[in-house]
PDB file of N, CA and C in Angstrom:
ATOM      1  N   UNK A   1      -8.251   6.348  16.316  1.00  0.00           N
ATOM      2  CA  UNK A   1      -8.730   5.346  15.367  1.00  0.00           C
ATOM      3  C   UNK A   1      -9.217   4.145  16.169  1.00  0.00           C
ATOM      4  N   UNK A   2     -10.374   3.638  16.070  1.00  0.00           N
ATOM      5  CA  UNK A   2     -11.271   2.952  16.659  1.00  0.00           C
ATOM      6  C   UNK A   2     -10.552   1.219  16.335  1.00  0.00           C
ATOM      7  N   UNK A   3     -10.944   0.382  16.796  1.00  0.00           N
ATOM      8  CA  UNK A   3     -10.478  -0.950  16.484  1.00  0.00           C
ATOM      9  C   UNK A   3     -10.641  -1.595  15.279  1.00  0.00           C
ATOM     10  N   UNK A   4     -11.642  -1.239  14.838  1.00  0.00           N
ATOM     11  CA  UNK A   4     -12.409  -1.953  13.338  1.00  0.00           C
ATOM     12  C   UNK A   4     -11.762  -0.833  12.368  1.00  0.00           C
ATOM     13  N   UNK A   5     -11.167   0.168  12.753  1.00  0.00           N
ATOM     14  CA  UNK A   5     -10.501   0.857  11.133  1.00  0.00           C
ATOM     15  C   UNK A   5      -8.929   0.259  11.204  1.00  0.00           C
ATOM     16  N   UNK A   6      -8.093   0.063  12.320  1.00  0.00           N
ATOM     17  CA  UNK A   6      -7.125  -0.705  12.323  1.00  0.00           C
ATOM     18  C   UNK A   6      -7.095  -1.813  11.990  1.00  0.00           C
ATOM     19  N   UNK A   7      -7.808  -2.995  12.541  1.00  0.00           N
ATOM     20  CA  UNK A   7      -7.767  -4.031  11.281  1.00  0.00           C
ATOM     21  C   UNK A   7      -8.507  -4.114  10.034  1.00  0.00           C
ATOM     22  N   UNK A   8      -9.054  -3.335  10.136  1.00  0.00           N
ATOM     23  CA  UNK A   8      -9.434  -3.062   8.337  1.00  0.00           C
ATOM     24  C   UNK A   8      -8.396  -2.454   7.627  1.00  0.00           C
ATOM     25  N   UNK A   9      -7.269  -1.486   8.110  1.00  0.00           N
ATOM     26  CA  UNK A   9      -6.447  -1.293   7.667  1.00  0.00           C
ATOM     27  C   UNK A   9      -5.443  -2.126   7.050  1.00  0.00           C
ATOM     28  N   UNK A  10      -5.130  -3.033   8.469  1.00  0.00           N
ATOM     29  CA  UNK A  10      -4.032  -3.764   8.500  1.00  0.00           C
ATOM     30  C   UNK A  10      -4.367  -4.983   7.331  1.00  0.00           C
ATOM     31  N   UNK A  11      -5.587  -5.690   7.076  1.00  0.00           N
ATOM     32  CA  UNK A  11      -6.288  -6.383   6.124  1.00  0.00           C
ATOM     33  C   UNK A  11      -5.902  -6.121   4.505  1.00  0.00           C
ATOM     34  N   UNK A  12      -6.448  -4.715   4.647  1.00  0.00           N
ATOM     35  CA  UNK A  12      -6.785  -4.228   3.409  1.00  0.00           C
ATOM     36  C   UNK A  12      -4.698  -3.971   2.979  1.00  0.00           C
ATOM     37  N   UNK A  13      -3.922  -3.429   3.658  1.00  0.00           N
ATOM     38  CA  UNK A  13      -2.541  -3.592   3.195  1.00  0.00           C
ATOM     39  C   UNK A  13      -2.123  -4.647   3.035  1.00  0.00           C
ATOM     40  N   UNK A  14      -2.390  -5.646   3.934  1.00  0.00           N
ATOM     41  CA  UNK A  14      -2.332  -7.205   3.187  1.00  0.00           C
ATOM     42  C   UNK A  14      -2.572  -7.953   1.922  1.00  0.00           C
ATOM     43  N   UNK A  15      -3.842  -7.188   1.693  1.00  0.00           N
ATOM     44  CA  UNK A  15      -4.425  -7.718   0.652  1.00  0.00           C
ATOM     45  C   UNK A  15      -3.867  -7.362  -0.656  1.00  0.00           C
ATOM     46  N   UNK A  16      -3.309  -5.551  -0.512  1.00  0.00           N
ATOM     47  CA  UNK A  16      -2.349  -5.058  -1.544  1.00  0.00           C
ATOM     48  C   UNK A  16      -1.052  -5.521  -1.910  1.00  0.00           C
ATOM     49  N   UNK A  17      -0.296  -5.909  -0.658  1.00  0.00           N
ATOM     50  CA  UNK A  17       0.747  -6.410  -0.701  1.00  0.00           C
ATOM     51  C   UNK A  17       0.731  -8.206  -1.769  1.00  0.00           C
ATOM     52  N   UNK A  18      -0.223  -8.595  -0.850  1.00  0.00           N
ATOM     53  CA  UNK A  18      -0.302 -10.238  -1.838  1.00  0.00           C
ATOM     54  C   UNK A  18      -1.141  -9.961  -3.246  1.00  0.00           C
ATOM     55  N   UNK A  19      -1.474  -9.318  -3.267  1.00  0.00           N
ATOM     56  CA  UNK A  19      -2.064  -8.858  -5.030  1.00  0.00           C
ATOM     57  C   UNK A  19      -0.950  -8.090  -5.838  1.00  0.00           C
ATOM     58  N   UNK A  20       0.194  -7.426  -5.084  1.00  0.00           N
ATOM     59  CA  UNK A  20       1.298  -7.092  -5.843  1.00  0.00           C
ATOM     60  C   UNK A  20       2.152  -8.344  -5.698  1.00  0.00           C
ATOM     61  N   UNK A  21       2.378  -9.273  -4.962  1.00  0.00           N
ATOM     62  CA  UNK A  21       3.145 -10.355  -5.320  1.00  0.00           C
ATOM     63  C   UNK A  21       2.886 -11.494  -6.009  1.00  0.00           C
ATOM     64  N   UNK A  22       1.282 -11.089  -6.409  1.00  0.00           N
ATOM     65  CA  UNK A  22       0.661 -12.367  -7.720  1.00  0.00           C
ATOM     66  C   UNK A  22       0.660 -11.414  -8.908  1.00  0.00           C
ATOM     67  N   UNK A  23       1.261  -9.966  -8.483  1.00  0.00           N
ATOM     68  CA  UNK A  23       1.035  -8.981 -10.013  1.00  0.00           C
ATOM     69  C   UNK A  23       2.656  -9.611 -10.740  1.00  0.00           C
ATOM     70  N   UNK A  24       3.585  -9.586  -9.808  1.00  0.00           N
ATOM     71  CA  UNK A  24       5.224  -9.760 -10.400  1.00  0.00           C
ATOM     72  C   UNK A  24       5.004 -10.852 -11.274  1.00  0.00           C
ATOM     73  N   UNK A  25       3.993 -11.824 -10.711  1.00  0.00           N
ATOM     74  CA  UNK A  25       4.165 -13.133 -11.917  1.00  0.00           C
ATOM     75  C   UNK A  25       2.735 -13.608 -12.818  1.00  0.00           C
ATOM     76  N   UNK A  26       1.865 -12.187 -12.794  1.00  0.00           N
ATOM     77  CA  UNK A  26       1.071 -12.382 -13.718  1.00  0.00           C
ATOM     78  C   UNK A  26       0.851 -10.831 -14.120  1.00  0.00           C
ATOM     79  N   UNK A  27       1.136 -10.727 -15.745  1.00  0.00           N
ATOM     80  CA  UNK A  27       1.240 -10.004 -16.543  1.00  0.00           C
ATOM     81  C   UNK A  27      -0.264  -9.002 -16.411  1.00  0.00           C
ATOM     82  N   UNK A  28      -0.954  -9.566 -16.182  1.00  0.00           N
ATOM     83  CA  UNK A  28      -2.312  -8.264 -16.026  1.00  0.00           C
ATOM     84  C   UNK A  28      -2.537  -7.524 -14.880  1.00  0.00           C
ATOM     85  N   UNK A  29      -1.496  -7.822 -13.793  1.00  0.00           N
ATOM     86  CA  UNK A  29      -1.478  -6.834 -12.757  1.00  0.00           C
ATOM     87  C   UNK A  29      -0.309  -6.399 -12.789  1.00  0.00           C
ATOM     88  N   UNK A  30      -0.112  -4.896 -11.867  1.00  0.00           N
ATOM     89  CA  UNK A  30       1.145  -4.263 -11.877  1.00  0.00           C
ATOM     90  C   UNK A  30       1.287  -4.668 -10.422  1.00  0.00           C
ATOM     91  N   UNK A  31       2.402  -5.455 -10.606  1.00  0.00           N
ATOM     92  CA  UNK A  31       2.922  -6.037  -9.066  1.00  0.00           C
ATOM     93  C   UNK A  31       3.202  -5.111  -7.812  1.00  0.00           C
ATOM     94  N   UNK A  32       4.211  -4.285  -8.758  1.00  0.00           N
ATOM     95  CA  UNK A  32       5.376  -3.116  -7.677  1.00  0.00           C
ATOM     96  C   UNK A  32       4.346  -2.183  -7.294  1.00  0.00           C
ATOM     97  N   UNK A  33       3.171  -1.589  -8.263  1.00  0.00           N
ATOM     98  CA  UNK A  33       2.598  -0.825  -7.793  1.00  0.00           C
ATOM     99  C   UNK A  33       1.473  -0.799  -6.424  1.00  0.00           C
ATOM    100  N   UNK A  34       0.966  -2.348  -6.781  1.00  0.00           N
ATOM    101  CA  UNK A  34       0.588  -2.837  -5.761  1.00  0.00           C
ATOM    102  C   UNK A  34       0.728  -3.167  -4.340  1.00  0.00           C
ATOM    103  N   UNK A  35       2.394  -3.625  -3.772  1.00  0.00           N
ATOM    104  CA  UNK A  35       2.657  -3.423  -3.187  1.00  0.00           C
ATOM    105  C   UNK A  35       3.211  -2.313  -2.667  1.00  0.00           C
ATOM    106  N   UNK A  36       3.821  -1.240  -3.385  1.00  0.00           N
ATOM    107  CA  UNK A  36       3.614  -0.125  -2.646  1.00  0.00           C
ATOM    108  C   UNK A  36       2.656   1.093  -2.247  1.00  0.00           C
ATOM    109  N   UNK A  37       1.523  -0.010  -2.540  1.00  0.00           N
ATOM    110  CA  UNK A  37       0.099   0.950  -2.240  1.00  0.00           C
ATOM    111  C   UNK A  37      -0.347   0.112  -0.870  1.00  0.00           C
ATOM    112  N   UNK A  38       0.205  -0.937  -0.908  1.00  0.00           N
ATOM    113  CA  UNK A  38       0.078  -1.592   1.090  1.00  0.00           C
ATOM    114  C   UNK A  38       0.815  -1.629   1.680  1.00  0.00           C
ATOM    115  N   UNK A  39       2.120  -1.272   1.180  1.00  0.00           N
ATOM    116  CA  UNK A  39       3.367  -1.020   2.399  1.00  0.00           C
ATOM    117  C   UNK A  39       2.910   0.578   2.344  1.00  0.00           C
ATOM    118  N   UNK A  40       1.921   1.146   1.925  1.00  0.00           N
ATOM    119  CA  UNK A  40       2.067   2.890   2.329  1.00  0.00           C
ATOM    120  C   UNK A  40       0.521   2.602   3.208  1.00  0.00           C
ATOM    121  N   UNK A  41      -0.165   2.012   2.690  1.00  0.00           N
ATOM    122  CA  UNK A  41      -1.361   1.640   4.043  1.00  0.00           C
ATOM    123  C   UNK A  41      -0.886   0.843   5.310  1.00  0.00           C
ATOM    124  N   UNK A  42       0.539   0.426   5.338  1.00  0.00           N
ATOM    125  CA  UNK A  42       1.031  -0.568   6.412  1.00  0.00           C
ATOM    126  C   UNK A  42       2.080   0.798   6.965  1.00  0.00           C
ATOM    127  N   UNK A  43       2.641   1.471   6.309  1.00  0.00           N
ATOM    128  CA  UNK A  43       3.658   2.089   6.881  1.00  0.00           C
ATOM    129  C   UNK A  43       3.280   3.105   8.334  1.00  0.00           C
ATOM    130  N   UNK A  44       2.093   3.307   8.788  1.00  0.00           N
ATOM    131  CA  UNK A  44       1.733   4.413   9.796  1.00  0.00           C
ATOM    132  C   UNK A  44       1.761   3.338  10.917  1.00  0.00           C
ATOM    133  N   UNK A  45       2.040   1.932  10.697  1.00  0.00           N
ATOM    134  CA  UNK A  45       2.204   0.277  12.050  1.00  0.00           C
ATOM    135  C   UNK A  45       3.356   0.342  11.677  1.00  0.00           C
ATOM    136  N   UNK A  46       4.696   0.486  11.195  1.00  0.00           N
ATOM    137  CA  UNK A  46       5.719   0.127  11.450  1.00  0.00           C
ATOM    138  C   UNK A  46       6.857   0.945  10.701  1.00  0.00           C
ATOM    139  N   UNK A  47       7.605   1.050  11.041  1.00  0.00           N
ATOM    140  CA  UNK A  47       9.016   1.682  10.900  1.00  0.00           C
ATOM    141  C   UNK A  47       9.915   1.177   9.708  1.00  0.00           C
ATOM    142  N   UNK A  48       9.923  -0.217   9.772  1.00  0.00           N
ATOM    143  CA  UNK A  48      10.497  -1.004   9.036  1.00  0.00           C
ATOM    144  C   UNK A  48      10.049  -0.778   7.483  1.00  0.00           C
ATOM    145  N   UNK A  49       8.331  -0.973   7.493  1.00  0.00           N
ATOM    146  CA  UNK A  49       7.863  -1.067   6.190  1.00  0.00           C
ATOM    147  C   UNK A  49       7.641   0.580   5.631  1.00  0.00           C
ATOM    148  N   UNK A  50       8.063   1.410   6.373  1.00  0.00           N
ATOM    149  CA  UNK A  50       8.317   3.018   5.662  1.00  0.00           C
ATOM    150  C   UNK A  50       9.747   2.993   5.452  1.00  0.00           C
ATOM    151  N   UNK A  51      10.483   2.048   5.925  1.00  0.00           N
ATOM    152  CA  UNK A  51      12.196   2.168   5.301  1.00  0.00           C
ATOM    153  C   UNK A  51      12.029   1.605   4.113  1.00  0.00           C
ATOM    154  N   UNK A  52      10.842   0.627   3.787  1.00  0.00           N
ATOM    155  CA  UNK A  52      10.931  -0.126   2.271  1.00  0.00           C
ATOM    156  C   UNK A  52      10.304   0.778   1.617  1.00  0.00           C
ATOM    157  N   UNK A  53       9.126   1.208   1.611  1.00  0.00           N
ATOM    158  CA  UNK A  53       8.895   1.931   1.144  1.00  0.00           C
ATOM    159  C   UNK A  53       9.368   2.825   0.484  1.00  0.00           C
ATOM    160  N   UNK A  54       9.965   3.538   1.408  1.00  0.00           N
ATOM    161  CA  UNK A  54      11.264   4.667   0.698  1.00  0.00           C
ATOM    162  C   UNK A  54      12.092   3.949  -0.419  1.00  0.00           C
ATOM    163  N   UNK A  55      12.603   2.794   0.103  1.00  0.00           N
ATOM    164  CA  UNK A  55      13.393   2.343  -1.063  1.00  0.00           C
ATOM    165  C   UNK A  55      12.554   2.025  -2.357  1.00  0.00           C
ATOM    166  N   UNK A  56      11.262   1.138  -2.183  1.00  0.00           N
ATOM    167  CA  UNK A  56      10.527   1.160  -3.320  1.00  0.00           C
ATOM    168  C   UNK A  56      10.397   2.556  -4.143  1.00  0.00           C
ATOM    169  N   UNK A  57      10.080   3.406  -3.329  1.00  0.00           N
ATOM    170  CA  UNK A  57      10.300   4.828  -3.916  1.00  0.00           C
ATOM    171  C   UNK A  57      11.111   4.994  -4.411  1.00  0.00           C
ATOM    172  N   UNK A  58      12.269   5.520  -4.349  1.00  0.00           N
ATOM    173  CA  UNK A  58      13.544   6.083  -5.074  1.00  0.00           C
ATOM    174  C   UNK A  58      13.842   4.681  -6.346  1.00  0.00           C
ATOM    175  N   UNK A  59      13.326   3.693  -6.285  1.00  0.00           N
ATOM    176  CA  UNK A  59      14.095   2.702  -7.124  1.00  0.00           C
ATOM    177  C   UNK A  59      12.846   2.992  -8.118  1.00  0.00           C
ATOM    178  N   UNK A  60      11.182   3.077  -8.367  1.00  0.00           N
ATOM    179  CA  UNK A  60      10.499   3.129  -9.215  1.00  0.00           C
ATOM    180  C   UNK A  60       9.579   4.631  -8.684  1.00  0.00           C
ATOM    181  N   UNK A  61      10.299   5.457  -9.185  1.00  0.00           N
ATOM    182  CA  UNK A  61       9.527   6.660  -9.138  1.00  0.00           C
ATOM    183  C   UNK A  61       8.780   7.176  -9.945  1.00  0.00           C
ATOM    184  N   UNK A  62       7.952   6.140 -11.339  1.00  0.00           N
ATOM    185  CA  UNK A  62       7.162   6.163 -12.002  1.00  0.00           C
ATOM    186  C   UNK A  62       5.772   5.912 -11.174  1.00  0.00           C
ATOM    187  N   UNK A  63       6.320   4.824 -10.260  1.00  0.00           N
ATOM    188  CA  UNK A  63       5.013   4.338  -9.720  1.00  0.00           C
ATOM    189  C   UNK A  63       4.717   5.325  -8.417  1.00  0.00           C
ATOM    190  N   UNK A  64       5.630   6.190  -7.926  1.00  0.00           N
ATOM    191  CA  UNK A  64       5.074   6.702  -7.006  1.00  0.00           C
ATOM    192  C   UNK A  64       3.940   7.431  -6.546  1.00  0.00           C
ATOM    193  N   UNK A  65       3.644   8.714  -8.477  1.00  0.00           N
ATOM    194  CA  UNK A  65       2.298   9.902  -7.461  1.00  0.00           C
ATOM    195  C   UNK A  65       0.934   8.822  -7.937  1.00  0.00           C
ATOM    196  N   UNK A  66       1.469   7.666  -8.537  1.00  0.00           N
ATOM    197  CA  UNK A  66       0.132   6.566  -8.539  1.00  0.00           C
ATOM    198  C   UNK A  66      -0.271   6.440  -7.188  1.00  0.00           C
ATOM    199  N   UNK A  67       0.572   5.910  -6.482  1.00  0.00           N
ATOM    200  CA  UNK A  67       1.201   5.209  -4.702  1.00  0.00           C
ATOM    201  C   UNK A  67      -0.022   6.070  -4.097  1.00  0.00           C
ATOM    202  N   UNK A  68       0.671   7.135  -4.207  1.00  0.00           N
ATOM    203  CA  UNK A  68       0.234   8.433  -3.475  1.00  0.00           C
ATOM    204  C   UNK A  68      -1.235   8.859  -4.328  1.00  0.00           C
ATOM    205  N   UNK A  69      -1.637   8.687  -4.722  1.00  0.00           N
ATOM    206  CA  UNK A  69      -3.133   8.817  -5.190  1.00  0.00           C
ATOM    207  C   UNK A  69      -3.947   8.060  -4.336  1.00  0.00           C
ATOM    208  N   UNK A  70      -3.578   6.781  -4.529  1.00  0.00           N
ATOM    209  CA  UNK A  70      -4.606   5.156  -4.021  1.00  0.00           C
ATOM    210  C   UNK A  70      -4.648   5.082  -2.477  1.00  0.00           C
ATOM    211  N   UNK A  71      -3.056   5.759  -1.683  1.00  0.00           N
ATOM    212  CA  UNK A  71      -3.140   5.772  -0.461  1.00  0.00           C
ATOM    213  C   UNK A  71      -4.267   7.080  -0.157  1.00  0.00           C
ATOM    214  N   UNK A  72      -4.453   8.086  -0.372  1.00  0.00           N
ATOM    215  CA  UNK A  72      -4.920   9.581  -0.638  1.00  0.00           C
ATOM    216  C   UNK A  72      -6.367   8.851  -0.322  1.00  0.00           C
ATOM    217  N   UNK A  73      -6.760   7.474  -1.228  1.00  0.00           N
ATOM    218  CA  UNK A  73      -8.098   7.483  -1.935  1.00  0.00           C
ATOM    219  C   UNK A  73      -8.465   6.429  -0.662  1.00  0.00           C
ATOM    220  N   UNK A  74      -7.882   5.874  -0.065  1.00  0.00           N
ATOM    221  CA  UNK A  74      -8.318   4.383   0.844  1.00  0.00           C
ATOM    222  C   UNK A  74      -7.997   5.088   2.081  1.00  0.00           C
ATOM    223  N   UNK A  75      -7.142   6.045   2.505  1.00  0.00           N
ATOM    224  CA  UNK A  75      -7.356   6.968   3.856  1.00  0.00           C
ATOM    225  C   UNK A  75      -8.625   7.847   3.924  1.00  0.00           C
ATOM    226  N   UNK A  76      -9.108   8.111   2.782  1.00  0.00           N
ATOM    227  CA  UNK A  76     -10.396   8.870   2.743  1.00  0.00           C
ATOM    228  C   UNK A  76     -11.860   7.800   3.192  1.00  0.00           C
ATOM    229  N   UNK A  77     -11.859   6.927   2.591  1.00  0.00           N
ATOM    230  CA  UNK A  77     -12.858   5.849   2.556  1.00  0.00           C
ATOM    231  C   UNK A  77     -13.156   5.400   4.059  1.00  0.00           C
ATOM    232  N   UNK A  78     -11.523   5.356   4.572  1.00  0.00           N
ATOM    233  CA  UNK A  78     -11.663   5.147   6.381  1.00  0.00           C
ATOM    234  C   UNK A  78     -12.284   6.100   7.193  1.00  0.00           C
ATOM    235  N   UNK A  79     -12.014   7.520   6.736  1.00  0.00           N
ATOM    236  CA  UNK A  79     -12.170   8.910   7.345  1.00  0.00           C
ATOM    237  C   UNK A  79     -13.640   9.131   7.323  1.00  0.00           C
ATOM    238  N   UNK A  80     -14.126   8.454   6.175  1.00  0.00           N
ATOM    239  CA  UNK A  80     -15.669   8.600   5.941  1.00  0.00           C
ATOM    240  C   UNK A  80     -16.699   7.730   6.957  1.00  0.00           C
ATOM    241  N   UNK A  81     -16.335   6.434   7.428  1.00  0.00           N
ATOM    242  CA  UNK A  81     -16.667   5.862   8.646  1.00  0.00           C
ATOM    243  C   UNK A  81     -17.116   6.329   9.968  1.00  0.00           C
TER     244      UNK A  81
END
């Protein structure tokens, strides 16, 4: 993976993560889902944020084969580059 898909990565999980933490306190976004659609684009950089992950998992496993769709759909978009 070339330099410009890593920080586009690392960006773009950022960006999920702080759009799920303006979802918890505004009613037209889904917060949780949000962030665990950038801690699963962050989790292949760190160890730590696939231990949350997991826990986000097992605690809302409604939101998960969402998770797993959006990550599916934004690893493809990179692959296409």
């Amino acid at each position: 993976m070339n330099q410009f898909k890593q920080i586009g990565l690392l960006i773009l999980g950022w960006v999920f993560v702080g759009l799920g933490i303006l979802g918890l306190f505004l009613p037209l976004l889904q917060g949780i889902l949000f962030i665990m659609i950038g801690l699963a684009i962050l989790s292949s950089r760190s160890e730590f944020v696939k231990r949350l992950l997991k826990h986000l998992e097992e605690r809302y496993p409604q939101h998960h084969e969402r998770m797993l769709a959006w990550r599916e759909k934004i690893r493809n978009w990179f692959k296409k580059s």
